[in-house]
C-alpha atoms as a PDB file:
ATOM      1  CA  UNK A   1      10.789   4.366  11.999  1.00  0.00           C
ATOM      2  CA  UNK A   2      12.727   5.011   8.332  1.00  0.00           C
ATOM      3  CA  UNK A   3      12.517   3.730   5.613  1.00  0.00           C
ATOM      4  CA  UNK A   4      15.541   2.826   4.206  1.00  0.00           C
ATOM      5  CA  UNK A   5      15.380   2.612   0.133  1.00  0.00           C
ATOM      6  CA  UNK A   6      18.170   3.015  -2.605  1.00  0.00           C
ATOM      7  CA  UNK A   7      16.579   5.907  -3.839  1.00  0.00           C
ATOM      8  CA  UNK A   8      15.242   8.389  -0.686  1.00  0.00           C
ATOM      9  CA  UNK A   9      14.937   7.937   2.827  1.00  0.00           C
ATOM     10  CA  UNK A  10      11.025   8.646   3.868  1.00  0.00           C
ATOM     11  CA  UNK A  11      10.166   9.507   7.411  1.00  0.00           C
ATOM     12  CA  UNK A  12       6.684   7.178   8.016  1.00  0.00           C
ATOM     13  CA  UNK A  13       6.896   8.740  11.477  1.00  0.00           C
ATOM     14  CA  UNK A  14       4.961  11.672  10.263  1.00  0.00           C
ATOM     15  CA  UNK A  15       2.502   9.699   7.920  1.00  0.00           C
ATOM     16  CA  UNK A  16      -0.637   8.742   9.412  1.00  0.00           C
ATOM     17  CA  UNK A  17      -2.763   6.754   7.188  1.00  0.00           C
ATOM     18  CA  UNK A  18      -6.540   6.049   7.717  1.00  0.00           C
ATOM     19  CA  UNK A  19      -8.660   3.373   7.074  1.00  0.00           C
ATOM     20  CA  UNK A  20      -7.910   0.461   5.383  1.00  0.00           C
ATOM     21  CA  UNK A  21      -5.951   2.398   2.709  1.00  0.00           C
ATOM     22  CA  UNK A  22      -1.959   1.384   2.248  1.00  0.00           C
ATOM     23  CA  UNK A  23       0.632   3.844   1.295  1.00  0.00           C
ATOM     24  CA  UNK A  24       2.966   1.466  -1.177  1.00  0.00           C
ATOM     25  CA  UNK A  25       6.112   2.393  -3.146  1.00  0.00           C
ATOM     26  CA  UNK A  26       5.921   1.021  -6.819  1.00  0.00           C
ATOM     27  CA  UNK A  27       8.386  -0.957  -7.831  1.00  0.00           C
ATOM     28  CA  UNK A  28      10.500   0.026 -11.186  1.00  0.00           C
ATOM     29  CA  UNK A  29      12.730  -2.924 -11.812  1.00  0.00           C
ATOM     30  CA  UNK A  30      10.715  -5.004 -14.896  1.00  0.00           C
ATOM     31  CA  UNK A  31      11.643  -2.211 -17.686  1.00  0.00           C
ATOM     32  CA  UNK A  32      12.678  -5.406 -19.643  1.00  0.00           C
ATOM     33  CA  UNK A  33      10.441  -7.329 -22.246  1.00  0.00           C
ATOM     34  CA  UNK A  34      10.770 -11.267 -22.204  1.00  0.00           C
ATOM     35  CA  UNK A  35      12.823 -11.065 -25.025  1.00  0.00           C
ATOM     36  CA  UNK A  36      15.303  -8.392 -24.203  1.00  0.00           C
ATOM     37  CA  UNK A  37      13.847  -5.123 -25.245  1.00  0.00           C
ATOM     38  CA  UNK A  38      13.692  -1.991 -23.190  1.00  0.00           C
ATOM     39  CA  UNK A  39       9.750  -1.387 -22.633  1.00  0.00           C
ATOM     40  CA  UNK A  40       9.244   2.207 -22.826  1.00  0.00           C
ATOM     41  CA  UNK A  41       7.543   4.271 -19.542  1.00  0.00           C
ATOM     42  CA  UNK A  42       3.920   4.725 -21.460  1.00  0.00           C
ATOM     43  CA  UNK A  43       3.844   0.727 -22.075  1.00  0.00           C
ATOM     44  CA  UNK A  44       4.796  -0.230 -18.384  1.00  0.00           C
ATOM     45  CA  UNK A  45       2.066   2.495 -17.072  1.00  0.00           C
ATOM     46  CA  UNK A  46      -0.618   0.768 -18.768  1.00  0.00           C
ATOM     47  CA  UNK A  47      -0.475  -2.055 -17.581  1.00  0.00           C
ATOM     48  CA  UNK A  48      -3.221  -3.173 -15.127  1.00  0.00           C
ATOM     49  CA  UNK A  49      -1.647  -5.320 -12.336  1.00  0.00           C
ATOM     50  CA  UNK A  50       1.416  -3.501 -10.852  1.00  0.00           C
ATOM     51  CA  UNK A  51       3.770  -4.292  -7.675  1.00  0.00           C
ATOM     52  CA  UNK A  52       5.448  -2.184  -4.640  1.00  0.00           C
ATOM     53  CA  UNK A  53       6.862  -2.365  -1.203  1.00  0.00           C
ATOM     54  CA  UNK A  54       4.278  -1.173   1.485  1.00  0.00           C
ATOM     55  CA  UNK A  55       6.067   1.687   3.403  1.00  0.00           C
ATOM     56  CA  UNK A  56       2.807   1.935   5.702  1.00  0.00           C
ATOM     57  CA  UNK A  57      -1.033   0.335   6.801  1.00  0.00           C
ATOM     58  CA  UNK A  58      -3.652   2.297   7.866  1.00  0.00           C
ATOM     59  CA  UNK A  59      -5.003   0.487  11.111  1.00  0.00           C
ATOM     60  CA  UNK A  60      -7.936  -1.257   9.419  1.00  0.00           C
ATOM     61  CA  UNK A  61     -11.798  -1.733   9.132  1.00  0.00           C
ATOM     62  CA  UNK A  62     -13.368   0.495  12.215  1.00  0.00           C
ATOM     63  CA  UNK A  63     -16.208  -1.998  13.875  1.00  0.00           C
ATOM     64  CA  UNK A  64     -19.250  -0.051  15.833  1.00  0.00           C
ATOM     65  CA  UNK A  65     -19.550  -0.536  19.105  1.00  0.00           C
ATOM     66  CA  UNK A  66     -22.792  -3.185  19.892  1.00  0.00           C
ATOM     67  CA  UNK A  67     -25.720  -1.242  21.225  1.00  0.00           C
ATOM     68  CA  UNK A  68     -27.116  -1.048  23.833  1.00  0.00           C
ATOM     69  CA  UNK A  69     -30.262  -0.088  25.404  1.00  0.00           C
ATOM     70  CA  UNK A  70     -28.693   2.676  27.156  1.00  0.00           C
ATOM     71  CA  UNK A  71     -27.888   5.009  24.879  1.00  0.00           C
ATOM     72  CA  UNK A  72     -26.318   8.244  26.833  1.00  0.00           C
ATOM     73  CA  UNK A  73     -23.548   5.640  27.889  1.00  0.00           C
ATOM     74  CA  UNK A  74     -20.113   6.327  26.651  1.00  0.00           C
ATOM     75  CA  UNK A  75     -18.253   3.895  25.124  1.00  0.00           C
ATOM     76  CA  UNK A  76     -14.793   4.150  24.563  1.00  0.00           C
ATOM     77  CA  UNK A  77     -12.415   4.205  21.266  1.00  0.00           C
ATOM     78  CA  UNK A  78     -13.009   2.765  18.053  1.00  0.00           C
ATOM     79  CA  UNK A  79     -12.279  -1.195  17.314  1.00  0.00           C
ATOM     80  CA  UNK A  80     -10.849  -1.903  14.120  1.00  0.00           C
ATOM     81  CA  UNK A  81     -10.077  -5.157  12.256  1.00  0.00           C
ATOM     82  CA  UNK A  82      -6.169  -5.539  11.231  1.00  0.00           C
ATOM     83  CA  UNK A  83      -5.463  -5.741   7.817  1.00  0.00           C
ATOM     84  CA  UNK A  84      -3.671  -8.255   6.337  1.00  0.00           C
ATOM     85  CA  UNK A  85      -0.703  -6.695   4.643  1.00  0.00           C
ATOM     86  CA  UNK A  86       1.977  -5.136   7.111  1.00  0.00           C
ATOM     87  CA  UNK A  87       4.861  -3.084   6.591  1.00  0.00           C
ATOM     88  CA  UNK A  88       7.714  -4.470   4.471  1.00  0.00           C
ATOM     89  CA  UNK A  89       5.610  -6.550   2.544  1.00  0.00           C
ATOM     90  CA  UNK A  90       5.543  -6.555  -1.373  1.00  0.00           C
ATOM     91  CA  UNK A  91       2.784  -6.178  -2.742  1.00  0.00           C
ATOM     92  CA  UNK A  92       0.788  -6.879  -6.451  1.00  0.00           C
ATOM     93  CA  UNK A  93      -2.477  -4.365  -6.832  1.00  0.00           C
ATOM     94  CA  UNK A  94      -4.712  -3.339  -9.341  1.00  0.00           C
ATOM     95  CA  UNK A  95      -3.498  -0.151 -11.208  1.00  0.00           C
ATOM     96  CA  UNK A  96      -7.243   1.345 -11.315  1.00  0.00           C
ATOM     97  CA  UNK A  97      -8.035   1.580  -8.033  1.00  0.00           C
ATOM     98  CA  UNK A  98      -4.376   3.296  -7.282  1.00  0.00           C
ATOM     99  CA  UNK A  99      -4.089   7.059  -6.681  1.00  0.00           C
ATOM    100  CA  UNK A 100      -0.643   8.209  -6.886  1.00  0.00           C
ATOM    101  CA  UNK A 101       0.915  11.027  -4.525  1.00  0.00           C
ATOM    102  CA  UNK A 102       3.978  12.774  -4.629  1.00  0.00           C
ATOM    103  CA  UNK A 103       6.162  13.005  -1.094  1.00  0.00           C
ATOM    104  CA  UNK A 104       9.300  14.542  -0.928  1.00  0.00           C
ATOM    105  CA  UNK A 105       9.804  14.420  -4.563  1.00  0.00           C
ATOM    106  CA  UNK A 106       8.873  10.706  -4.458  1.00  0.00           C
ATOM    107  CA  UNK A 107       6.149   9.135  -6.455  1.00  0.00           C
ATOM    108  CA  UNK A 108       4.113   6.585  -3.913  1.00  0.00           C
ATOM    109  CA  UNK A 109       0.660   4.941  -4.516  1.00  0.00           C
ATOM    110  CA  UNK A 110      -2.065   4.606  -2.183  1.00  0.00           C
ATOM    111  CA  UNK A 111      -4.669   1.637  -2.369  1.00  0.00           C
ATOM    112  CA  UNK A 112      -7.236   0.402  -0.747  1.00  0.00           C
ATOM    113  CA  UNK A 113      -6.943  -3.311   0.918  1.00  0.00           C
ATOM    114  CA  UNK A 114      -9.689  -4.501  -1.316  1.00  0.00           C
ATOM    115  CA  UNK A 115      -7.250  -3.683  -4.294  1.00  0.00           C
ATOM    116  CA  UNK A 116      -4.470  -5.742  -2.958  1.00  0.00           C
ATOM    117  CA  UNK A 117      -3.794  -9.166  -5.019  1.00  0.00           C
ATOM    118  CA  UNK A 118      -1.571 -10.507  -3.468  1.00  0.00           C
ATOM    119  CA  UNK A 119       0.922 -10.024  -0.260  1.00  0.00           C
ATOM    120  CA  UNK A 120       4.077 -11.702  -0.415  1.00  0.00           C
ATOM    121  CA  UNK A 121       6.325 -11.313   2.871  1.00  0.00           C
ATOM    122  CA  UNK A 122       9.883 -12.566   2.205  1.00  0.00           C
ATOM    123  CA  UNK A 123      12.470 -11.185   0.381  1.00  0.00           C
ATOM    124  CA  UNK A 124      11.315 -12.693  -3.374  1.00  0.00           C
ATOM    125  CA  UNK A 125      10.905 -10.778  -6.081  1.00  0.00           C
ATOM    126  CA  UNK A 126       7.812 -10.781  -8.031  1.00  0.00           C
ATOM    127  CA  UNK A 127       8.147 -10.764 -11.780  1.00  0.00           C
ATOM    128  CA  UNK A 128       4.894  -9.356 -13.481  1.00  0.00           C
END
């Protein structure tokens, strides 16, 4: 599946992402202040809380297998518990625990789940 963006088209075919890690897009638009002023790049990088569209989820918590009291028996694949953000969603997340990534001349973020905020599925726009 694509990606489509107004910037870049990313292929998310080829991106496999582990864990509970999520590969997000940061989201440029708030380059305003409240009162009108064009915020510089320096002052809109340090803030701490910053938002982006999730492009793709890593498949989630991996849960051992129970044990039992035959331990030479094989037990088959890993169990994971889904995370809760999914593709397409927009997303708020601490800037601290963010490591950012260039791909195909793109800047995208990944975060852990645990530095996730907040999820927000429709089509709002979140104003930070």
């Amino acid at each position: 599946m694509r990606q489509i963006t107004e910037k870049i088209l990313i292929d998310t075919e080829k991106i496999i992402v582990v864990g509970d890690k999520i590969l997000i897009r940061p989201y440029d638009g708030n380059k305003k202040s409240q009162g009108g002023l064009y915020l510089p790049p320096n002052v809109i990088e340090k803030e701490k809380v910053h938002s982006g569209y999730i492009l793709k989820v890593g498949p989630g918590y991996p849960v051992g297998a129970p044990t039992d009291d035959e331990s030479w028996k094989n037990t088959s694949g890993t169990k994971y518990i889904p995370l809760e953000a999914k593709e397409g969603d927009q997303a708020l997340f601490l800037k601290k625990d963010a490591i950012e990534i260039e791909l195909d001349g793109e800047r995208l973020i990944i975060v852990s789940q645990s530095a996730v905020l907040l999820v927000v599925r429709d089509n709002a726009k979140i104003n930070i």
